[in-house]
C-alpha atoms as a PDB file:
ATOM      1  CA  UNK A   1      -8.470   6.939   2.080  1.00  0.00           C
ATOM      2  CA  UNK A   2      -8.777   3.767   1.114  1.00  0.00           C
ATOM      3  CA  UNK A   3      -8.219  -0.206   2.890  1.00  0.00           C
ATOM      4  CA  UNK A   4      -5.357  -0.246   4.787  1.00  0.00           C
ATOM      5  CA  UNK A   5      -2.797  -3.517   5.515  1.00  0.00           C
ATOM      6  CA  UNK A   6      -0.862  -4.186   7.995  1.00  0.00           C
ATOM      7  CA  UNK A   7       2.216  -2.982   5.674  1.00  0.00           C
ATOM      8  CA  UNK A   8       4.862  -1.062   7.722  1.00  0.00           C
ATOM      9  CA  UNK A   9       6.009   1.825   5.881  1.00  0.00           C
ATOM     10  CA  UNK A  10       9.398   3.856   6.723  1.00  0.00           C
ATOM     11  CA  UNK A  11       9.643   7.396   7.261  1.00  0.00           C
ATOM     12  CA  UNK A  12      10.147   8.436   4.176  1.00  0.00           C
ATOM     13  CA  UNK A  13       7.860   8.949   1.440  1.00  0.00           C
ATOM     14  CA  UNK A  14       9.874   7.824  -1.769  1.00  0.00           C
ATOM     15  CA  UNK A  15      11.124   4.457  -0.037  1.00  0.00           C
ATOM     16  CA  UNK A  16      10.207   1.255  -2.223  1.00  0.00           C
ATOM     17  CA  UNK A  17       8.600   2.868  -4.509  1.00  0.00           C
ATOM     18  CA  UNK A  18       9.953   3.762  -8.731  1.00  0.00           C
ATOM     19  CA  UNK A  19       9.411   6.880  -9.822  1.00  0.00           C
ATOM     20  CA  UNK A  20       8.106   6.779 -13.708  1.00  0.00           C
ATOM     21  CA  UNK A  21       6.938   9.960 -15.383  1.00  0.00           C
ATOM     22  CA  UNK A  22       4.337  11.619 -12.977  1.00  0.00           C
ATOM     23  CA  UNK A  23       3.966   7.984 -10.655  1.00  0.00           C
ATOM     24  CA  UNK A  24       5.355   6.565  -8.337  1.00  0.00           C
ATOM     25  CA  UNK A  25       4.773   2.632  -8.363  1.00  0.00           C
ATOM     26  CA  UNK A  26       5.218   0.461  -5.218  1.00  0.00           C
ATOM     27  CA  UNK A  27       8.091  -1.645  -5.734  1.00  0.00           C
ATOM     28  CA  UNK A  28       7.406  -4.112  -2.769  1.00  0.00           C
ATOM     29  CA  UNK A  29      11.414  -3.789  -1.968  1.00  0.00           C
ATOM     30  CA  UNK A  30      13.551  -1.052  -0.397  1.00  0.00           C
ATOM     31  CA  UNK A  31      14.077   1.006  -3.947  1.00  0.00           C
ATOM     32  CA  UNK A  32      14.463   4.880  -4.037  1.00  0.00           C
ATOM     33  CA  UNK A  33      12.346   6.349  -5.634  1.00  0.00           C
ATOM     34  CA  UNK A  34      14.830   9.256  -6.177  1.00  0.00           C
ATOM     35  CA  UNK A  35      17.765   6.764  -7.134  1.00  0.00           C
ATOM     36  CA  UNK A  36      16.571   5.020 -10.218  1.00  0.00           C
ATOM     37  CA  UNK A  37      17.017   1.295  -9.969  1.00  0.00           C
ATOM     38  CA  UNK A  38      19.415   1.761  -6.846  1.00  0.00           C
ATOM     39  CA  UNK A  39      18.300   0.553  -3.126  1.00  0.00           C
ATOM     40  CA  UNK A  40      17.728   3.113  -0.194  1.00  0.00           C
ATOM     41  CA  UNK A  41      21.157   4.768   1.107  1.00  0.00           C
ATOM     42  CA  UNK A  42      20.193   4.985   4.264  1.00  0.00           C
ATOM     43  CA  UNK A  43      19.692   1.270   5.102  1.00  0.00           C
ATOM     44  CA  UNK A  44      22.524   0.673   2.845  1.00  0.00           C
ATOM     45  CA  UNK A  45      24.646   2.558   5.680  1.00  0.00           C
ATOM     46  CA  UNK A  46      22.200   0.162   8.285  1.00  0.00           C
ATOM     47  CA  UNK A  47      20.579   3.192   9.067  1.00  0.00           C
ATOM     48  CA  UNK A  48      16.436   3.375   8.977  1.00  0.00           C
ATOM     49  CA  UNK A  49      15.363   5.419   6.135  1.00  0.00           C
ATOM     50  CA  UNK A  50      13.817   8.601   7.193  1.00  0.00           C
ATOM     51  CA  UNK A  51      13.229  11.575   4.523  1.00  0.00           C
ATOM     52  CA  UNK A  52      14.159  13.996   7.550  1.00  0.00           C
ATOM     53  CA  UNK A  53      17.610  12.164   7.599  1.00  0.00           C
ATOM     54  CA  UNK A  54      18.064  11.442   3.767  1.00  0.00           C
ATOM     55  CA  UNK A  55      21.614  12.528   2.421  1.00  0.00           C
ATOM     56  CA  UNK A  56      20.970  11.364  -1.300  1.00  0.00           C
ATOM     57  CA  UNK A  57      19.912  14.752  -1.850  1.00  0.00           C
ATOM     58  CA  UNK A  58      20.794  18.133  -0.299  1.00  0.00           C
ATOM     59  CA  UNK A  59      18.083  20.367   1.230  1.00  0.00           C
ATOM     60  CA  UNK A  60      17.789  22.885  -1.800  1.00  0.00           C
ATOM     61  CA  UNK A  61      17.220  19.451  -3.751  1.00  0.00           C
ATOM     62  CA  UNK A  62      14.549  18.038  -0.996  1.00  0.00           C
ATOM     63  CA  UNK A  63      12.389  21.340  -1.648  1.00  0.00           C
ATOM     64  CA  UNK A  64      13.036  20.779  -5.393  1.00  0.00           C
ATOM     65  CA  UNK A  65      11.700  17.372  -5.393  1.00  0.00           C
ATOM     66  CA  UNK A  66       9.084  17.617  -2.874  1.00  0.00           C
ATOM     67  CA  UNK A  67       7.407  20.280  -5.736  1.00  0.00           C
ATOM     68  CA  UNK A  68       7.884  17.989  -8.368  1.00  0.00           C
ATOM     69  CA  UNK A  69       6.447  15.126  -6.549  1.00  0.00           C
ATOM     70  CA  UNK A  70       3.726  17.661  -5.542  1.00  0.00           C
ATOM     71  CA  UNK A  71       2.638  16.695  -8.925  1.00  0.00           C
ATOM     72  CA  UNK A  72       2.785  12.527  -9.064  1.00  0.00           C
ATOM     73  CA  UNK A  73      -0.249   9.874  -8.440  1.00  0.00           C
ATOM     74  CA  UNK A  74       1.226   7.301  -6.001  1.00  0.00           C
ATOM     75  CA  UNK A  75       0.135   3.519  -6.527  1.00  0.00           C
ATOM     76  CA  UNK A  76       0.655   1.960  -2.811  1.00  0.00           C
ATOM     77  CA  UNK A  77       0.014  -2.244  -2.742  1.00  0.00           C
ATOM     78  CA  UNK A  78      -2.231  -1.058   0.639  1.00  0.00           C
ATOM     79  CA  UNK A  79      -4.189   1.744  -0.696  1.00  0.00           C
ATOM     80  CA  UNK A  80      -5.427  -0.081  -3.428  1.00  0.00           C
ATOM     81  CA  UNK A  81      -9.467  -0.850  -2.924  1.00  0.00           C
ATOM     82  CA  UNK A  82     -10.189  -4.207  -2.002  1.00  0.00           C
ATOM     83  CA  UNK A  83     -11.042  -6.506  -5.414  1.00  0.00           C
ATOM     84  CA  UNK A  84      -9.899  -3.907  -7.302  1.00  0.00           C
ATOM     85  CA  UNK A  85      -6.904  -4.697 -10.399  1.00  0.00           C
ATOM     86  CA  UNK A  86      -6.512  -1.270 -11.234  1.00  0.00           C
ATOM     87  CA  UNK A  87      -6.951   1.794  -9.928  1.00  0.00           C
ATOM     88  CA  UNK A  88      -6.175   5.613 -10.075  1.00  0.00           C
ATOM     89  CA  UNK A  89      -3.966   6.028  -6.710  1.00  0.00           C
ATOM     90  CA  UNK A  90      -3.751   8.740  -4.464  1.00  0.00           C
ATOM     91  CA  UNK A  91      -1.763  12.173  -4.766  1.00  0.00           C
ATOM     92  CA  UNK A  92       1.753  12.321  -3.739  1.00  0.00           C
ATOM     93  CA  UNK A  93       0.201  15.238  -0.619  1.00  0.00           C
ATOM     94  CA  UNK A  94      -2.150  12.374   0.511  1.00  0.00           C
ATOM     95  CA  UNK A  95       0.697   9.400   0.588  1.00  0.00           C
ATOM     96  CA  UNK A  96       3.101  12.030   2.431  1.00  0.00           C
ATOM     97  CA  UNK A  97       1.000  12.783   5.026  1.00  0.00           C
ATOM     98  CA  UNK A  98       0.025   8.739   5.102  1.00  0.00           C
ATOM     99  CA  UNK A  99       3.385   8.173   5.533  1.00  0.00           C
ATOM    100  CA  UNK A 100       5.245  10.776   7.354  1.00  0.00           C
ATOM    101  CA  UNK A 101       1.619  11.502   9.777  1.00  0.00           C
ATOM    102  CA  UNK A 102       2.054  15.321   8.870  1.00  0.00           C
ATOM    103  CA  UNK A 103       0.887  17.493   6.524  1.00  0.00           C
ATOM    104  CA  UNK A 104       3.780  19.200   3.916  1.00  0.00           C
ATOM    105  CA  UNK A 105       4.925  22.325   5.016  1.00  0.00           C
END
């Protein structure tokens, strides 16, 4: 993959990030992804996000959206090559894995 900063990321792969068509933008903020303009629910309730954890969605929906976002480019702030303004991002299977250190089961 590409540089990586010293960002801490949360266990969960759809925290502070919007999803928009088939991306997933880094917000910079505690956003979910799967909650349109809404904050996390988890740290809402002072509890650390974790995907494992999440309640905004029930299990059937977790498989449900983890094969949609199967699908999405992600555009993380510390993937992005160094000097570069744009770029193409990294699949949604690559960011998981960055972020949860496993692979999708």
């Amino acid at each position: 993959m590409a540089s990586i900063a010293d960002k801490e990321r949360r266990w969960c792969p759809f925290y502070g990030f919007a999803w928009v068509y088939n991306v997933m933008i880094d917000t910079n903020g505690n956003q979910c992804a799967l909650a349109p303009g809404y904050p996390c629910k988890m740290e809402m309730d002072e509890k650390p996000p974790d995907w494992q954890e999440c309640t905004i969605v029930s299990h059937e929906e977790k498989e449900w959206r983890m094969e949609e976002a199967s699908r999405l480019v992600v555009i993380a702030d510390e993937l992005r090559p160094k000097g570069e303004c744009a770029w193409e991002g990294v699949s949604f299977q690559d960011w998981y894995e960055y972020v949860m250190r496993e692979h999708i089961v």
